[in-house]
N, C-alpha and C. Protein backbone atom coordinates (compact mmCIF):
# COMPACT_ATOMS: atom_id res chain seq x y z
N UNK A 1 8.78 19.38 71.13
CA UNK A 1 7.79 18.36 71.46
C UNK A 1 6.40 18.95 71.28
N UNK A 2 5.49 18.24 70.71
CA UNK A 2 4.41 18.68 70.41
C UNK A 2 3.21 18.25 71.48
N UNK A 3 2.44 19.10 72.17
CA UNK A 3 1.29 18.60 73.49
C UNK A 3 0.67 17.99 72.90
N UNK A 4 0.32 16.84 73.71
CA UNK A 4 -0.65 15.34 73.34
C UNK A 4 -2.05 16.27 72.58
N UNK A 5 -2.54 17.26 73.07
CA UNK A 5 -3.77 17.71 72.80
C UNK A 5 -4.09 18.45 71.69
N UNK A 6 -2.58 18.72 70.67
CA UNK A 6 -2.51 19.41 69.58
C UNK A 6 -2.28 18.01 68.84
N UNK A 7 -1.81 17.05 69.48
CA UNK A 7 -1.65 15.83 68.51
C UNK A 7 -3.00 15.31 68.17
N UNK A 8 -3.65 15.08 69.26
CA UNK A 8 -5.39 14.90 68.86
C UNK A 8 -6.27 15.39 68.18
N UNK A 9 -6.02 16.81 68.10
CA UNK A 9 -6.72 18.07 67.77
C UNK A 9 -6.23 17.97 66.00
N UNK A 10 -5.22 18.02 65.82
CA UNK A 10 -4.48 17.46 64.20
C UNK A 10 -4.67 15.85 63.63
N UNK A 11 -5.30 14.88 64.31
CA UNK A 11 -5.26 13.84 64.18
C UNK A 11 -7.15 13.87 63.79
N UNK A 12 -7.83 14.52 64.55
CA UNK A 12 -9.11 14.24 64.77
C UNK A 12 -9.59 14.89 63.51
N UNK A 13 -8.94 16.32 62.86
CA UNK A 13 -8.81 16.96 61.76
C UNK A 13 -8.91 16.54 60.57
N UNK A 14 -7.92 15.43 60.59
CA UNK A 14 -7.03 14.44 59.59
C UNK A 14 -8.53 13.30 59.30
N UNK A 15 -8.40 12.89 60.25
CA UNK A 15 -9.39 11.48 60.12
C UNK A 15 -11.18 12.04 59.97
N UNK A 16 -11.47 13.41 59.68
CA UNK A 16 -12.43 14.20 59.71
C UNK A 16 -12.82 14.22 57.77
N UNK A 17 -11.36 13.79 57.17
CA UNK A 17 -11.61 14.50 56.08
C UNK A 17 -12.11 13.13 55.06
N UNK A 18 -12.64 13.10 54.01
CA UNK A 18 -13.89 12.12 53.62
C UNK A 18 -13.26 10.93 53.18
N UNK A 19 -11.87 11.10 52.80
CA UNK A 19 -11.06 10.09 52.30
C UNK A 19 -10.74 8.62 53.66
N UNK A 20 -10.88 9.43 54.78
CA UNK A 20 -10.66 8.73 55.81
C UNK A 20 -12.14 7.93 56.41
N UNK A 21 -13.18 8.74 56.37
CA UNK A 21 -14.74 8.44 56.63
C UNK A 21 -14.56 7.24 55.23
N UNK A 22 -14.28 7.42 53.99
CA UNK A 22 -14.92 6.19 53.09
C UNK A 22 -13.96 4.91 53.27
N UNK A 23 -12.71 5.44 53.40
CA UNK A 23 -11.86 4.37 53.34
C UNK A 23 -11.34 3.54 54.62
N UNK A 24 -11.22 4.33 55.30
CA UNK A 24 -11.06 4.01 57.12
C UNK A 24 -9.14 4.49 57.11
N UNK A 25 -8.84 4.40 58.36
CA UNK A 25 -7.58 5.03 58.59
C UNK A 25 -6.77 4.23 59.48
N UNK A 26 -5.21 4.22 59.63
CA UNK A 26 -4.14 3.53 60.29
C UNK A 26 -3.49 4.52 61.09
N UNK A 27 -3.59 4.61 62.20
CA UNK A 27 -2.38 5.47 62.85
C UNK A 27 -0.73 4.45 63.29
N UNK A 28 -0.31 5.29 63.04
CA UNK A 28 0.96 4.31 63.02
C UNK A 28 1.66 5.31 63.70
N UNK A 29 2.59 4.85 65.30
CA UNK A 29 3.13 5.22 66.27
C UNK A 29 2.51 6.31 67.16
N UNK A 30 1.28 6.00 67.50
CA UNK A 30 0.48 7.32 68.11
C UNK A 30 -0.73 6.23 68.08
N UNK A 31 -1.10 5.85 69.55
CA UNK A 31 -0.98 7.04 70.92
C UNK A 31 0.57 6.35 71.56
N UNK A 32 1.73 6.86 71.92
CA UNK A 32 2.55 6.26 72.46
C UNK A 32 2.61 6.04 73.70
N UNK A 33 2.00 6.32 74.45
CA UNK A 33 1.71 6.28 75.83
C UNK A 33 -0.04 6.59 76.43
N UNK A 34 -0.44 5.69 77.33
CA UNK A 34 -1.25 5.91 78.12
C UNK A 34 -1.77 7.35 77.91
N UNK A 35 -1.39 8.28 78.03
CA UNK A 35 -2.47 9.65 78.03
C UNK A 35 -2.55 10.13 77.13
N UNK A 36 -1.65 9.51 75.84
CA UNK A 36 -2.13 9.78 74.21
C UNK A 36 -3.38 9.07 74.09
N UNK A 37 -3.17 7.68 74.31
CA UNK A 37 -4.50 6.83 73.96
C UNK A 37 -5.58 7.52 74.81
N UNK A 38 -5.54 8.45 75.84
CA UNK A 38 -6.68 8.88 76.76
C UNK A 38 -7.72 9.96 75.84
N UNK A 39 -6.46 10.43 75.57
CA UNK A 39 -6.76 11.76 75.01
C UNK A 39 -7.72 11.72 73.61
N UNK A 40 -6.83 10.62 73.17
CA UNK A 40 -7.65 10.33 71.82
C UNK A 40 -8.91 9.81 71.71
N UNK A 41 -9.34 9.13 73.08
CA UNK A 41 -10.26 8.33 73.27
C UNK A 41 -11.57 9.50 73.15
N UNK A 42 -10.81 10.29 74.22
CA UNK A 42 -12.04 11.82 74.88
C UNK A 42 -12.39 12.71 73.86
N UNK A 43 -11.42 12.49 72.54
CA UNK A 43 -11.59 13.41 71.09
C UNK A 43 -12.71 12.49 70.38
N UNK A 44 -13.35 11.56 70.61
CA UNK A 44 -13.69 10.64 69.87
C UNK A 44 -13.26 10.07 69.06
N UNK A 45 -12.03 9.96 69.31
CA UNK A 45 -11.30 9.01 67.68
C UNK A 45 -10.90 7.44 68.76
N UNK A 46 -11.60 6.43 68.38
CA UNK A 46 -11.89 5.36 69.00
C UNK A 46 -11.42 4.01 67.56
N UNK A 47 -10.15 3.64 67.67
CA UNK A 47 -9.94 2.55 66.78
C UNK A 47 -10.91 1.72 66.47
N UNK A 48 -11.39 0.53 65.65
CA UNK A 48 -11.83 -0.79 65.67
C UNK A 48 -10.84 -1.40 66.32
N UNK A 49 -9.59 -1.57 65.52
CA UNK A 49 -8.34 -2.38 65.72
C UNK A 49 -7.24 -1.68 66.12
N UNK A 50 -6.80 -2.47 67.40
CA UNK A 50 -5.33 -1.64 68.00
C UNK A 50 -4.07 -3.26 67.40
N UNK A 51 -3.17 -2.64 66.65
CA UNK A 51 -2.32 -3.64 66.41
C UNK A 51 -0.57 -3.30 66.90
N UNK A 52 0.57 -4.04 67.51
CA UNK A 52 1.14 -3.64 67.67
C UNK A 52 2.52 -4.44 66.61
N UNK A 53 3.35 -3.19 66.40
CA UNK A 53 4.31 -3.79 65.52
C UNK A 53 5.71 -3.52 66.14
N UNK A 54 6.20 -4.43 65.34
CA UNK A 54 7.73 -4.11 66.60
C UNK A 54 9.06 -3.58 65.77
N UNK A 55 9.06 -3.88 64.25
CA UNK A 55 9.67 -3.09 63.41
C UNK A 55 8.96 -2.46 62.58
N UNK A 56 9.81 -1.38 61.88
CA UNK A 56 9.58 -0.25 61.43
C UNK A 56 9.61 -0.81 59.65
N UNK A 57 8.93 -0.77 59.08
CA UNK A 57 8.73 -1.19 57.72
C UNK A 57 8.73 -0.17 56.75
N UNK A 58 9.52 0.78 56.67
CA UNK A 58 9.95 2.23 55.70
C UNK A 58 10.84 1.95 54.99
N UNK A 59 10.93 2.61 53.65
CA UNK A 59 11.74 2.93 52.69
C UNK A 59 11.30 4.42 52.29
N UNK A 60 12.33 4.79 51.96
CA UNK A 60 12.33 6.66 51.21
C UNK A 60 12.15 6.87 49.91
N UNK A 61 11.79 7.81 49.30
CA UNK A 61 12.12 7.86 47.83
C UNK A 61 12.89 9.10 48.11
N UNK A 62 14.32 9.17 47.39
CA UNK A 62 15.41 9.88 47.74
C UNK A 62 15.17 11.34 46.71
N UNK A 63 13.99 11.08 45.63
CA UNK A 63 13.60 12.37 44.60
C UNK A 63 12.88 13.22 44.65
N UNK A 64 13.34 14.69 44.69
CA UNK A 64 12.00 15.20 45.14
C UNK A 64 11.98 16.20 46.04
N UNK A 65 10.93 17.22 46.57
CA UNK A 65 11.24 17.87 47.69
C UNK A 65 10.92 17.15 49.29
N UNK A 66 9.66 16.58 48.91
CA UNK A 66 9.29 15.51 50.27
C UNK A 66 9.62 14.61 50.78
N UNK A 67 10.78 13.70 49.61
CA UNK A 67 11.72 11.93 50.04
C UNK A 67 10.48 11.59 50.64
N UNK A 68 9.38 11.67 49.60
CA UNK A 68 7.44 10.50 50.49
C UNK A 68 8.49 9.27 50.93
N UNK A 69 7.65 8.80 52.09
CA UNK A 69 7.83 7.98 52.81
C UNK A 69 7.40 6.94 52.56
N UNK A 70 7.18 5.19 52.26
CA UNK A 70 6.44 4.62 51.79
C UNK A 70 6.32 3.19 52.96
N UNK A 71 5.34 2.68 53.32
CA UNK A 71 5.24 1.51 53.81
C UNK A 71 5.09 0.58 52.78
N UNK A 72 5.92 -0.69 53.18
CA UNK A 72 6.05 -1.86 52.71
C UNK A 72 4.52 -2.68 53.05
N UNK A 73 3.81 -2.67 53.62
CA UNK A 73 3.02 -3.13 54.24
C UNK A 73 1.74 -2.53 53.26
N UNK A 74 1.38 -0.92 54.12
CA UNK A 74 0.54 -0.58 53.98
C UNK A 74 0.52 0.72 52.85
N UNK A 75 1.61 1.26 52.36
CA UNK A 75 1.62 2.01 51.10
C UNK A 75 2.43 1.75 50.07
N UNK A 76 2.80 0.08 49.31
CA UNK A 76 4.03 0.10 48.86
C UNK A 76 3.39 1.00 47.05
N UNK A 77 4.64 1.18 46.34
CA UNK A 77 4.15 1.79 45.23
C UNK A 77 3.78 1.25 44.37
N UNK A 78 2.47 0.86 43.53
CA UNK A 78 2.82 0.36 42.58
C UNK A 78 3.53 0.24 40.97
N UNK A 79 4.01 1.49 41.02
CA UNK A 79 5.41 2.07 40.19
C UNK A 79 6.23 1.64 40.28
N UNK A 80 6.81 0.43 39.36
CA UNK A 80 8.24 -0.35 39.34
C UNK A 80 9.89 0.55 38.95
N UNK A 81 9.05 1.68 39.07
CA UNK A 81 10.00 2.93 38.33
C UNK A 81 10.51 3.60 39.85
N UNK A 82 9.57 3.67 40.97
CA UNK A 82 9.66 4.31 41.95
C UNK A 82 10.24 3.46 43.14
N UNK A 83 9.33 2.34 43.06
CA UNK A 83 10.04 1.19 43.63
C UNK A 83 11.68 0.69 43.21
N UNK A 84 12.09 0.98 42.14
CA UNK A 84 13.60 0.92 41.93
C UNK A 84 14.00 1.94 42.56
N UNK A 85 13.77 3.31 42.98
CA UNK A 85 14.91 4.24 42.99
C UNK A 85 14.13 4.46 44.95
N UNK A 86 13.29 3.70 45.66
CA UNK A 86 13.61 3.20 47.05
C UNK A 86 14.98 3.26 47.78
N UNK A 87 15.16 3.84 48.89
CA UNK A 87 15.68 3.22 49.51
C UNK A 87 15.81 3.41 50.94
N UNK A 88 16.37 2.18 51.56
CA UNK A 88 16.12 1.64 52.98
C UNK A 88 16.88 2.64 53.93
N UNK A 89 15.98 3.33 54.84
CA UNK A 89 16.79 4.00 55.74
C UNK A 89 18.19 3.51 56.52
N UNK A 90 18.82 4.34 57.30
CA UNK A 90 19.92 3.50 57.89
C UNK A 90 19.27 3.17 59.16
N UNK A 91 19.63 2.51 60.04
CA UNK A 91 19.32 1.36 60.12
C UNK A 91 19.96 1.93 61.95
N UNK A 92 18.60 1.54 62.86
CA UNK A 92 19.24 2.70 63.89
C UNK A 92 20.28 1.81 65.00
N UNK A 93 20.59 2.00 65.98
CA UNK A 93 22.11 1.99 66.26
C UNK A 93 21.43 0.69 67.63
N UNK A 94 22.06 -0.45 67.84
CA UNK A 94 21.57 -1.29 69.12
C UNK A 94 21.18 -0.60 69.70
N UNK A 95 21.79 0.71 70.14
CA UNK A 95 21.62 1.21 71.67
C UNK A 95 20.03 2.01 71.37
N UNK A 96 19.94 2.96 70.42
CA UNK A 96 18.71 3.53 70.10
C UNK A 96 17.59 2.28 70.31
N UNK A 97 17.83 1.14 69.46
CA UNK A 97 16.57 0.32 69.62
C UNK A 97 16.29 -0.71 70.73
N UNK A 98 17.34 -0.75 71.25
CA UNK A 98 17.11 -1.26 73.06
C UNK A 98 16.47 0.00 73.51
N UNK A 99 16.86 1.68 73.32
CA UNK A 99 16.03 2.62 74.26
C UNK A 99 14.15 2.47 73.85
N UNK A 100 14.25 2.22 72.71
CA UNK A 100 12.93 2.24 71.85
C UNK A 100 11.91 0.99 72.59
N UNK A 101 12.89 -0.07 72.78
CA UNK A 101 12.32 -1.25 72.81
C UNK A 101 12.11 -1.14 74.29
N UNK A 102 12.85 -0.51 75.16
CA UNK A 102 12.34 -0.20 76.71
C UNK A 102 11.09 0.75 77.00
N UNK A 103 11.48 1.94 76.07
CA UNK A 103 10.05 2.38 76.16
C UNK A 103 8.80 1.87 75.62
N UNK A 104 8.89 0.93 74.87
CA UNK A 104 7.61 0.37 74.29
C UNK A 104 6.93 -0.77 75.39
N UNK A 105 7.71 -0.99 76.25
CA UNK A 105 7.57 -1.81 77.41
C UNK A 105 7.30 -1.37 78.34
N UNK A 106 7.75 -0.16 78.48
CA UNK A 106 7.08 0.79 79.71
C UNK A 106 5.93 1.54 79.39
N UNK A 107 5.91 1.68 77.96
CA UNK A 107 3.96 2.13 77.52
C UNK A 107 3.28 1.44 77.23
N UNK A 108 3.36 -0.10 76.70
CA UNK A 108 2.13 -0.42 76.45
C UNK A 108 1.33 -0.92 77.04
N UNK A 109 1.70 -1.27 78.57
CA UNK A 109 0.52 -2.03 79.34
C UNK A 109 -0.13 -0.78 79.51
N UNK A 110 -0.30 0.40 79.49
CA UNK A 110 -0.65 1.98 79.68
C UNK A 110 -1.95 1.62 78.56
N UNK A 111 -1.60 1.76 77.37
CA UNK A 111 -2.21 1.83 75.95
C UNK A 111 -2.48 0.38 75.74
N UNK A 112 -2.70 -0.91 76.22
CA UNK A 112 -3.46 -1.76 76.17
C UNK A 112 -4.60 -2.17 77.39
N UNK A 113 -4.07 -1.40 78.51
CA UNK A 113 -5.14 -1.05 79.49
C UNK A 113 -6.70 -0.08 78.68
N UNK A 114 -6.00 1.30 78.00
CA UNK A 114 -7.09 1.80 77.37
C UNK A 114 -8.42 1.23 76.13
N UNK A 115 -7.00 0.07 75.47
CA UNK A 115 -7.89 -0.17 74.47
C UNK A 115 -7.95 -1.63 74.27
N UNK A 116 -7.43 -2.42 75.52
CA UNK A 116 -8.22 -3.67 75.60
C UNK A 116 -9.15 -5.03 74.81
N UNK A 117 -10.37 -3.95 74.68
CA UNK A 117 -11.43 -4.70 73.85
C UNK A 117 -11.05 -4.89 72.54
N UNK A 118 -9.85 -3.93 71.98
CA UNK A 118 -10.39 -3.62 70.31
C UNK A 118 -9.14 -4.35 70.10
N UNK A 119 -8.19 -4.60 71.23
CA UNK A 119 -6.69 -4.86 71.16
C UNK A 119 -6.31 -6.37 70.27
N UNK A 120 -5.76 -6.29 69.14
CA UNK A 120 -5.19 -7.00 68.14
C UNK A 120 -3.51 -7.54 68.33
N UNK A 121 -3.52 -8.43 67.97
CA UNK A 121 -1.68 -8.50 67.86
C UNK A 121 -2.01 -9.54 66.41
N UNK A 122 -1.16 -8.78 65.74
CA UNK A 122 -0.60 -9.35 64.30
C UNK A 122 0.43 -9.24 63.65
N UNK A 123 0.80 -9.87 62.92
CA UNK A 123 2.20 -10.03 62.10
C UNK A 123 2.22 -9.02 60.67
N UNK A 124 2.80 -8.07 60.99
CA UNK A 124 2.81 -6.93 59.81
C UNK A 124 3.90 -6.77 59.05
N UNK A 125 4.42 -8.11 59.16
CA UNK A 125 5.65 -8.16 58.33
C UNK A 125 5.14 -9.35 57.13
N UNK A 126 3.60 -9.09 56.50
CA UNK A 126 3.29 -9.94 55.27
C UNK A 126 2.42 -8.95 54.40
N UNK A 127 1.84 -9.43 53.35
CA UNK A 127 1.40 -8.73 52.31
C UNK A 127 -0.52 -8.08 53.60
N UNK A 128 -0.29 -6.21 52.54
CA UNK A 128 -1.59 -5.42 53.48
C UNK A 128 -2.51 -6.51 53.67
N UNK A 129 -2.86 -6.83 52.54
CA UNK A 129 -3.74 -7.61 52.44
C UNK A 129 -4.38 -9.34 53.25
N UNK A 130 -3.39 -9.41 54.18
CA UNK A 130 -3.55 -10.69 54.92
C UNK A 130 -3.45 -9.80 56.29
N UNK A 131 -2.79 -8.39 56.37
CA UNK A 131 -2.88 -7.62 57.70
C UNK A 131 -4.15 -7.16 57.96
C-alpha cells in the first residue's frame, strides 16, 4: 500500500509537468477517500471538476511490454489497427463489485464533503467529447 502523501507528492509531480499545465488533467480513482481528497487539497492540486463514475471503462492492448491501458471515454485509439487487437478485461466477480460498490458508499460523502463546490455528476459512458 502506498501512503496517501507519496500519492500526492507523485501526483503533484505528474500534473507539474507542461503537458498537464497546457492541456489540463483527469485523475481517475484518486482521491478515494476523505484524507486523499485532504491531502491533495493541502498539496495544491485543487480540481475544477470532481465527476463520479460508477463503471470502469478499460480495454488492454495485449502487445507489447506495457499491455497500455486505454479509456473508452477519455483515451480511445485512433488506430483501427490497435483498436482491433483491444481487449476487454475480465470482468470482476459480483462479490468484488458489491465490495467496491460498498466502499464507494462509505467514501464518498467523505470526498464530496471536501469538494462540494467543484462537485459534478455526469454520464461517462458517451463520447469524451460531450463528457
Amino acid at each position: 500500500k502506498i501512503p496517501n502523501a507519496l500519492w500526492a507528492n507523485l501526483i503533484q509531480e505528474r500534473l507539474s509537468n507542461v503537458d498537464c499545465i497546457k492541456q489540463g488533467w483527469i485523475l481517475e480513482g484518486f482521491p478515494e477517500n476523505q484524507e486523499q481528497a485532504w491531502i491533495l487539497q493541502s498539496s495544491g492540486i485543487i480540481p475544477r471538476h470532481v465527476g463520479k463514475q460508477y463503471k470502469v471503462y478499460v480495454w488492454l492492448h495485449p502487445v507489447g511490454k506495457t499491455r497500455k491501458v486505454y479509456h473508452t471515454t477519455f483515451d480511445w485509439p485512433g488506430d483501427m489497427v490497435i483498436q482491433e487487437r483491444l481487449v476487454k478485461p475480465e470482468d470482476p466477480s459480483e462479490q468484488e463489485i458489491s465490495k467496491k460498490l460498498l466502499e464507494y458508499h462509505r467514501s464518498f460523502p467523505g470526498i464530496f464533503h471536501v469538494y462540494q463546490k467543484v462537485l459534478k455528476s455526469f454520464n461517462a459512458d458517451q463520447p469524451s467529447m460531450d463528457v
